[in-house]
Protein backbone atom coordinates (compact mmCIF):
# COMPACT_ATOMS: atom_id res chain seq x y z
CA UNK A 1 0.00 0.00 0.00
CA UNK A 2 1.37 3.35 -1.00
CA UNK A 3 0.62 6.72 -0.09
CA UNK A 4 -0.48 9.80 -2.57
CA UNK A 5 3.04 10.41 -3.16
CA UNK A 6 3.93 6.32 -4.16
CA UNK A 7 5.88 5.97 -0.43
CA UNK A 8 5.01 2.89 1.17
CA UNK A 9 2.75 2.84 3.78
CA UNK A 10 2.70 -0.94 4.72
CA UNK A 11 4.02 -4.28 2.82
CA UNK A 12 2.74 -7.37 3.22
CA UNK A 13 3.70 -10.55 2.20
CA UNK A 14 1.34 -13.22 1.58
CA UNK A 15 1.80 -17.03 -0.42
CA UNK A 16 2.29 -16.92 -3.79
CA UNK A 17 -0.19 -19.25 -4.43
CA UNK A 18 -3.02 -16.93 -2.28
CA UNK A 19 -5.07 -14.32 -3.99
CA UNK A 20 -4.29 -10.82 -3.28
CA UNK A 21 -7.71 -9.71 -1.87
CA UNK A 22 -6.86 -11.86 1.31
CA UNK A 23 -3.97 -9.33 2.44
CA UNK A 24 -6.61 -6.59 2.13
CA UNK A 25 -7.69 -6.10 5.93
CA UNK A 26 -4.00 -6.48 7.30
CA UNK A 27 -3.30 -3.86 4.87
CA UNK A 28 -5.67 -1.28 6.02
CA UNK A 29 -6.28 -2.75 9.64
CA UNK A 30 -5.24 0.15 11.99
CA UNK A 31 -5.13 2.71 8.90
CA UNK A 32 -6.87 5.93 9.93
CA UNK A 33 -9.44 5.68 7.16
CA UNK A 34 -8.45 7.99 3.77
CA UNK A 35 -10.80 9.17 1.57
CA UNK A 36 -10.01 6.98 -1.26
CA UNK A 37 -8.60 3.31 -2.01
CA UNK A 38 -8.22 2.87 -5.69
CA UNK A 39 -7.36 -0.77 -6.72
CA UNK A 40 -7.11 -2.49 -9.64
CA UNK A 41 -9.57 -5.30 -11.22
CA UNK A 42 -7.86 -7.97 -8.82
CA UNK A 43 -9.57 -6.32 -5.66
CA UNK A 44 -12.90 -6.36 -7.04
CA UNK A 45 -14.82 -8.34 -4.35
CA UNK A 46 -17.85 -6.71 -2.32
CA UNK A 47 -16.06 -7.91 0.50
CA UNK A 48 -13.38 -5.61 -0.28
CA UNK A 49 -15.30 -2.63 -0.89
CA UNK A 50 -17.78 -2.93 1.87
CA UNK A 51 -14.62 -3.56 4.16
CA UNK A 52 -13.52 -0.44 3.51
CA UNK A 53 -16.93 1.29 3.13
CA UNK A 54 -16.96 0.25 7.30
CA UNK A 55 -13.82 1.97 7.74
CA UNK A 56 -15.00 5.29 6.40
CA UNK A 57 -13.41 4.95 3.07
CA UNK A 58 -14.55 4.80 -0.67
CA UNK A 59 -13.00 1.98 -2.52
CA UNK A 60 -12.46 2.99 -6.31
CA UNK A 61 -11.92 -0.15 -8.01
CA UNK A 62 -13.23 -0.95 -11.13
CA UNK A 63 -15.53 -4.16 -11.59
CA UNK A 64 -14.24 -7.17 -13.62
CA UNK A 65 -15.56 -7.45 -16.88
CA UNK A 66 -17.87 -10.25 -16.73
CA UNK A 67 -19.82 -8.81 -13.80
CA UNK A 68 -23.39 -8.00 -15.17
CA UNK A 69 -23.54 -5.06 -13.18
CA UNK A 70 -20.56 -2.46 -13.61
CA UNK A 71 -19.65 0.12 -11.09
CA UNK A 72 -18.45 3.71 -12.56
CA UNK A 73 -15.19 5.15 -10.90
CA UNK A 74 -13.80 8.27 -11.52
CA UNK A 75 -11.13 8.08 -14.05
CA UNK A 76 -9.17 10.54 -12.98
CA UNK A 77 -8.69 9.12 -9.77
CA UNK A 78 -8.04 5.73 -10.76
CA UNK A 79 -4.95 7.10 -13.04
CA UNK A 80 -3.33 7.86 -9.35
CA UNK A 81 -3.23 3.85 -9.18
CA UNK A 82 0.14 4.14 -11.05
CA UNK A 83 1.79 5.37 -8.30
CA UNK A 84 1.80 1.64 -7.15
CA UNK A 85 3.33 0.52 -10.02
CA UNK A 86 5.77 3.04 -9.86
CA UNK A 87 6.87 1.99 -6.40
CA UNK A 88 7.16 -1.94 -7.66
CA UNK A 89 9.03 -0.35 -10.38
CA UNK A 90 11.62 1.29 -8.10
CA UNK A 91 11.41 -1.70 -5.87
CA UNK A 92 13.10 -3.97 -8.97
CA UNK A 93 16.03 -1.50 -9.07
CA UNK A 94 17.39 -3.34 -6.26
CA UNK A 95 18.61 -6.32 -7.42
CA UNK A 96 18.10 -8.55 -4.57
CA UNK A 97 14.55 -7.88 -4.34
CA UNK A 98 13.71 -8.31 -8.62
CA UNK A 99 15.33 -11.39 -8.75
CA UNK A 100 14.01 -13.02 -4.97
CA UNK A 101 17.55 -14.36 -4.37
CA UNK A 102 16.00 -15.26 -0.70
CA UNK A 103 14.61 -18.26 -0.28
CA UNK A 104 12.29 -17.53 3.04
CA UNK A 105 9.61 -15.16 3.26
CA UNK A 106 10.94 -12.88 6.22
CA UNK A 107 14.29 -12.64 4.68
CA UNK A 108 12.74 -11.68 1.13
CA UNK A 109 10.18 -9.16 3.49
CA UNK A 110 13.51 -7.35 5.30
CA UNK A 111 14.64 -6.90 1.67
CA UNK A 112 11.81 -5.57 0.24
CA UNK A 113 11.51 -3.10 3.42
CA UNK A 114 14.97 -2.12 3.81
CA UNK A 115 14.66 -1.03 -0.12
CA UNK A 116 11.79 0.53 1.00
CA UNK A 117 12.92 2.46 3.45
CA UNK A 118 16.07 3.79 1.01
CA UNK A 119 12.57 4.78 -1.09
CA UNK A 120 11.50 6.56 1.31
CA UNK A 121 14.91 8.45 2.33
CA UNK A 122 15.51 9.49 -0.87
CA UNK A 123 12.08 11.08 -1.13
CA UNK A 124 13.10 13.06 2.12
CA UNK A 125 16.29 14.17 0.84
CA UNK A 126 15.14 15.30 -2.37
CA UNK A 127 12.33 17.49 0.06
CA UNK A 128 14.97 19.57 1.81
């Protein structure tokens, strides 16, 4: 989860095998509630959206295509949703983390936070 500036806010790690709509709720669980959660296709479950519709948010994710009933988002909104892929972009700069030379999950998670917290360094630098 990234902020409106693509800084992480929280990683998570889940099974490769899972789906990614199961690491929703440790992802926003303790979040004070933002205004907006876009998402793409893949977190298009009304579980999802009422989830955060009790946390005082408004999900903006676009329904999957073979739903018979489409929800409208706002598309200029949902072009902020790059800012994620920017951050997995810069996340595959460091080398350890694009190719997963770990083999366990918390030593591929310290990885992926310690890059994350040069992310987020480098964002403060470049502020001052």
């Amino acid at each position: 989860m990234v902020d409106q500036d693509g800084l992480p806010l929280r990683i998570v790690l889940s099974a490769g095998q899972a789906s990614d709509k199961a690491a929703v709720e440790a992802l926003i669980d303790g979040l004070k509630p933002a205004q907006a959660l876009v998402a793409d296709r893949g977190y298009d479950a009304r579980a999802v959206i009422d989830l955060v519709a009790a946390r005082g948010g408004c999900a903006h994710i676009p329904t999957q295509k073979d739903r018979k009933v489409q929800r409208s988002i706002d598309p200029t909104l949902y072009r902020q949703r790059n800012l994620i892929e920017r951050y997995f972009c810069k996340l595959k700069h460091f080398r350890r983390v694009a190719t997963r030379f770990d083999k366990l999950a918390r030593n591929f998670l310290a990885a992926v936070t310690l890059a994350s917290t040069r992310l987020w360094l480098r964002a403060y630098e470049s502020r001052t």
